[in-house]
Protein backbone atom coordinates (compact mmCIF):
# COMPACT_ATOMS: atom_id res chain seq x y z
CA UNK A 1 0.00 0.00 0.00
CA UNK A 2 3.06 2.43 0.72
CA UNK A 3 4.53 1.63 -2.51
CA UNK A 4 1.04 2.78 -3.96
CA UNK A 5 1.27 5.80 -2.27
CA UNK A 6 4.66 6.83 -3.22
CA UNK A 7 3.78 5.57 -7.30
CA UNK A 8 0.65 8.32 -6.56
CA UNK A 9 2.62 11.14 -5.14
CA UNK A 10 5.48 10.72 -7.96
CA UNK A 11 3.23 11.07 -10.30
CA UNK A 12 1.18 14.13 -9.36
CA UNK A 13 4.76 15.95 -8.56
CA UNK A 14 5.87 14.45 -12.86
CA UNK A 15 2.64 16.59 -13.99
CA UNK A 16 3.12 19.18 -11.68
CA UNK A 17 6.76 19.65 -13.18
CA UNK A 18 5.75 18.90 -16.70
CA UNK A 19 3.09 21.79 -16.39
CA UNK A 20 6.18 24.04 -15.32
CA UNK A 21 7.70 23.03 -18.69
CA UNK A 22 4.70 24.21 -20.58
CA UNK A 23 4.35 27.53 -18.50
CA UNK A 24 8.19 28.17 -18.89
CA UNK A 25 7.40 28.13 -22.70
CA UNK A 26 4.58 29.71 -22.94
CA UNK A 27 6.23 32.55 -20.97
CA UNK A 28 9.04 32.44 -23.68
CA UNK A 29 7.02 33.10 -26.46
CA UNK A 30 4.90 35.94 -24.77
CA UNK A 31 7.64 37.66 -22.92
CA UNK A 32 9.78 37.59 -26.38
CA UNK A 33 7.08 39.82 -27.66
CA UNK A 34 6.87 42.39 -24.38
CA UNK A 35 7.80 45.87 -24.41
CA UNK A 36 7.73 48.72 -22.06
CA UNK A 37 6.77 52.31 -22.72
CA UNK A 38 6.72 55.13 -20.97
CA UNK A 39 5.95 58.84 -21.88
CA UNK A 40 7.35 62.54 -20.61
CA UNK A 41 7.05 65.98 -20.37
CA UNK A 42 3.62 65.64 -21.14
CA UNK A 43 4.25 63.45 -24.37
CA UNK A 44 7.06 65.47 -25.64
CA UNK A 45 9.53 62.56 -25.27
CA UNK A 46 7.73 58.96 -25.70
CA UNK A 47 10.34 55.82 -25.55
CA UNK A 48 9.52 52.34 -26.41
CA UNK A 49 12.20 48.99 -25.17
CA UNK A 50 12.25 45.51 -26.42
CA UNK A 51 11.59 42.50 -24.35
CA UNK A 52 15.97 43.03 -23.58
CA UNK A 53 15.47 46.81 -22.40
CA UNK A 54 17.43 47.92 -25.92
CA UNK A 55 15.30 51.01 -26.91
CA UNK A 56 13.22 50.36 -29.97
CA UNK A 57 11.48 53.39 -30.52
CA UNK A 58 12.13 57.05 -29.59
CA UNK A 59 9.34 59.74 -30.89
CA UNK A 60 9.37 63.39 -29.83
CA UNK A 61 5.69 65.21 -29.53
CA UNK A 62 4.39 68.73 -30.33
CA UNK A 63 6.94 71.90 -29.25
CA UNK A 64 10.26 69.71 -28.42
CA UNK A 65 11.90 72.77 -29.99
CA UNK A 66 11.11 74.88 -27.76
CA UNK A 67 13.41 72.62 -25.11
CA UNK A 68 17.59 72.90 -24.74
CA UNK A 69 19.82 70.27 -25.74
CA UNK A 70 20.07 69.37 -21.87
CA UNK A 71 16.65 69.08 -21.67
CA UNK A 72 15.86 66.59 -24.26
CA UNK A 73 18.86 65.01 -23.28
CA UNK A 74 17.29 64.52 -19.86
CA UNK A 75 13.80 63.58 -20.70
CA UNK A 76 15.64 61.19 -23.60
CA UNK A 77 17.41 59.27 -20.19
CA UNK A 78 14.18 59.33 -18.15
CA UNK A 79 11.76 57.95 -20.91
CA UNK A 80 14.30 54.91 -21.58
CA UNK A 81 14.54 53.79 -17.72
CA UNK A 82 10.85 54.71 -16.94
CA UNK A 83 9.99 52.64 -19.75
CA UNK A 84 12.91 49.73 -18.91
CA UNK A 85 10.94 49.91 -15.38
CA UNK A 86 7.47 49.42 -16.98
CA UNK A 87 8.85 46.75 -18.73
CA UNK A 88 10.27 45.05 -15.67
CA UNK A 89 6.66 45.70 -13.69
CA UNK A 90 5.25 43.55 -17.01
CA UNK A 91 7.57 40.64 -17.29
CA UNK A 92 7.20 40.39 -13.22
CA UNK A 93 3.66 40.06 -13.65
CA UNK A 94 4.27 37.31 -16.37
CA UNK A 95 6.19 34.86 -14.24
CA UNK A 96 3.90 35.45 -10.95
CA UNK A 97 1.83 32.39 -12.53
CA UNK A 98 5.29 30.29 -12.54
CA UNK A 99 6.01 31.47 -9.27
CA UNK A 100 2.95 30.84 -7.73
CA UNK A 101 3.47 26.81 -9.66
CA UNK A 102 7.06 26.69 -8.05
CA UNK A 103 5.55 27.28 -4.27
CA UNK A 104 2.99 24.48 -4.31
CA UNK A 105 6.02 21.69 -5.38
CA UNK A 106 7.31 19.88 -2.60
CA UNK A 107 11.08 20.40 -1.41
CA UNK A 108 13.47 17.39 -1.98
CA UNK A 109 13.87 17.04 2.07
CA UNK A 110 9.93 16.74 1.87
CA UNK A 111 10.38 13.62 -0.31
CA UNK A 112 13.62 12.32 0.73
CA UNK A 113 14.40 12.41 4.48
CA UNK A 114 18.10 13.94 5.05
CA UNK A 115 18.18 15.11 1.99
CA UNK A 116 18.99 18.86 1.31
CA UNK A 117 17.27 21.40 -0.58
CA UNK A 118 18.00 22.44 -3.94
CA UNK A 119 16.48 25.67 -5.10
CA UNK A 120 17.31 27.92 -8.24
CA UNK A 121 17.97 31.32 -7.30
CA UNK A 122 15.68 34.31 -8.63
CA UNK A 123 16.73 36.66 -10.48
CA UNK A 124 17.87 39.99 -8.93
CA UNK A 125 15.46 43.01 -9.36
CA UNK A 126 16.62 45.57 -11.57
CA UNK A 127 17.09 48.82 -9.94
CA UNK A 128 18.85 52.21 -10.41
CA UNK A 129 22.78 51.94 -10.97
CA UNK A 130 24.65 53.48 -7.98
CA UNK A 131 28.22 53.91 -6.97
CA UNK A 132 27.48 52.11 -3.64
CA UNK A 133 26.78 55.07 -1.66
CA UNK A 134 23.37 56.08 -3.06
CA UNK A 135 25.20 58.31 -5.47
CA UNK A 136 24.51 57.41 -9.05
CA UNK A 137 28.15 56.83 -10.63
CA UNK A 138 30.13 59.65 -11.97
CA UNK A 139 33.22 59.45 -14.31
CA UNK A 140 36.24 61.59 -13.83
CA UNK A 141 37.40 61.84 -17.95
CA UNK A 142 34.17 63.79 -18.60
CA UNK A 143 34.20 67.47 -20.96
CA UNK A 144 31.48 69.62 -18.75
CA UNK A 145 29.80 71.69 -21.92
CA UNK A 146 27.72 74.51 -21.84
CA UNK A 147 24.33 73.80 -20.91
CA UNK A 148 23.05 76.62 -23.28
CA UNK A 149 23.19 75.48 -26.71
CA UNK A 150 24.18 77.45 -29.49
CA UNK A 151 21.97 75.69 -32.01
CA UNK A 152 18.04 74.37 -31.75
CA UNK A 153 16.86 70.93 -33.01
CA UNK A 154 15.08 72.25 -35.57
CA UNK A 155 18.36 74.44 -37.04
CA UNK A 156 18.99 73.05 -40.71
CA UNK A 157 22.22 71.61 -39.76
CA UNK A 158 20.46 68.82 -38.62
């Protein structure tokens, strides 16, 4: 009768890893397709990043003109990691499911008596780059220009 038992419980934990297998790829395919946007300045800057974070799409809206180099500049920076964030927030909400499959599996020790756990370790949350002080990181070969630029965006040089 033990034997039974133990035939049962293998089995249930096969499907329960085999449906892990199916979620895993079905995450694949979806989360190949994600992409995070965000918008600022009221629309005036509008980024778009891939399921990697690489920036796809960068669109400027009505009167960028009327902003300084160092502004676009700026809002260019704060678009891509707003949008690298949103895309985070999305692919998080794509493996809770997984997650949530990976909690209800039973632990080796639970099967095996002395035996140790194994466990994969998650992956670490993105999060702003800092210097290890709370600074962000700051270079020391850098050229400080003019914040005042002596052309516009819309000059003809462009």
């Amino acid at each position: 009768m033990t034997n039974e038992y133990a035939k049962a419980e293998l089995a249930s934990i096969l499907d329960q890893v085999q449906e892990q297998f199916r979620t895993i790829a079905r995450i694949q395919g979806v989360r190949a397709e994600l992409t995070g946007t965000a918008s600022v300045l009221k629309g005036r800057v509008r980024m778009t990043v891939d399921a990697n974070g690489t920036v796809v799409e960068t669109k400027f809206g009505p009167s960028i003109e009327d902003l300084s180099y160092a502004e676009i500049a700026k809002a260019v920076t704060d678009a891509a990691q707003r949008a690298a964030a949103d895309l985070a927030e999305r692919q998080s909400e794509l493996m809770r499911p997984l997650d949530e499959q990976r909690a209800r599996l039973p632990k080796l020790s639970d099967l095996i008596e002395g035996m140790p756990d194994l466990a994969l370790p998650n992956a670490p949350k993105p999060g702003p780059v800092t210097a290890g002080d709370g600074e962000r990181p700051g270079f020391e070969n850098v050229e400080i220009v003019s914040d005042t630029p002596t052309r516009k965006a819309t000059d003809t040089v462009w």
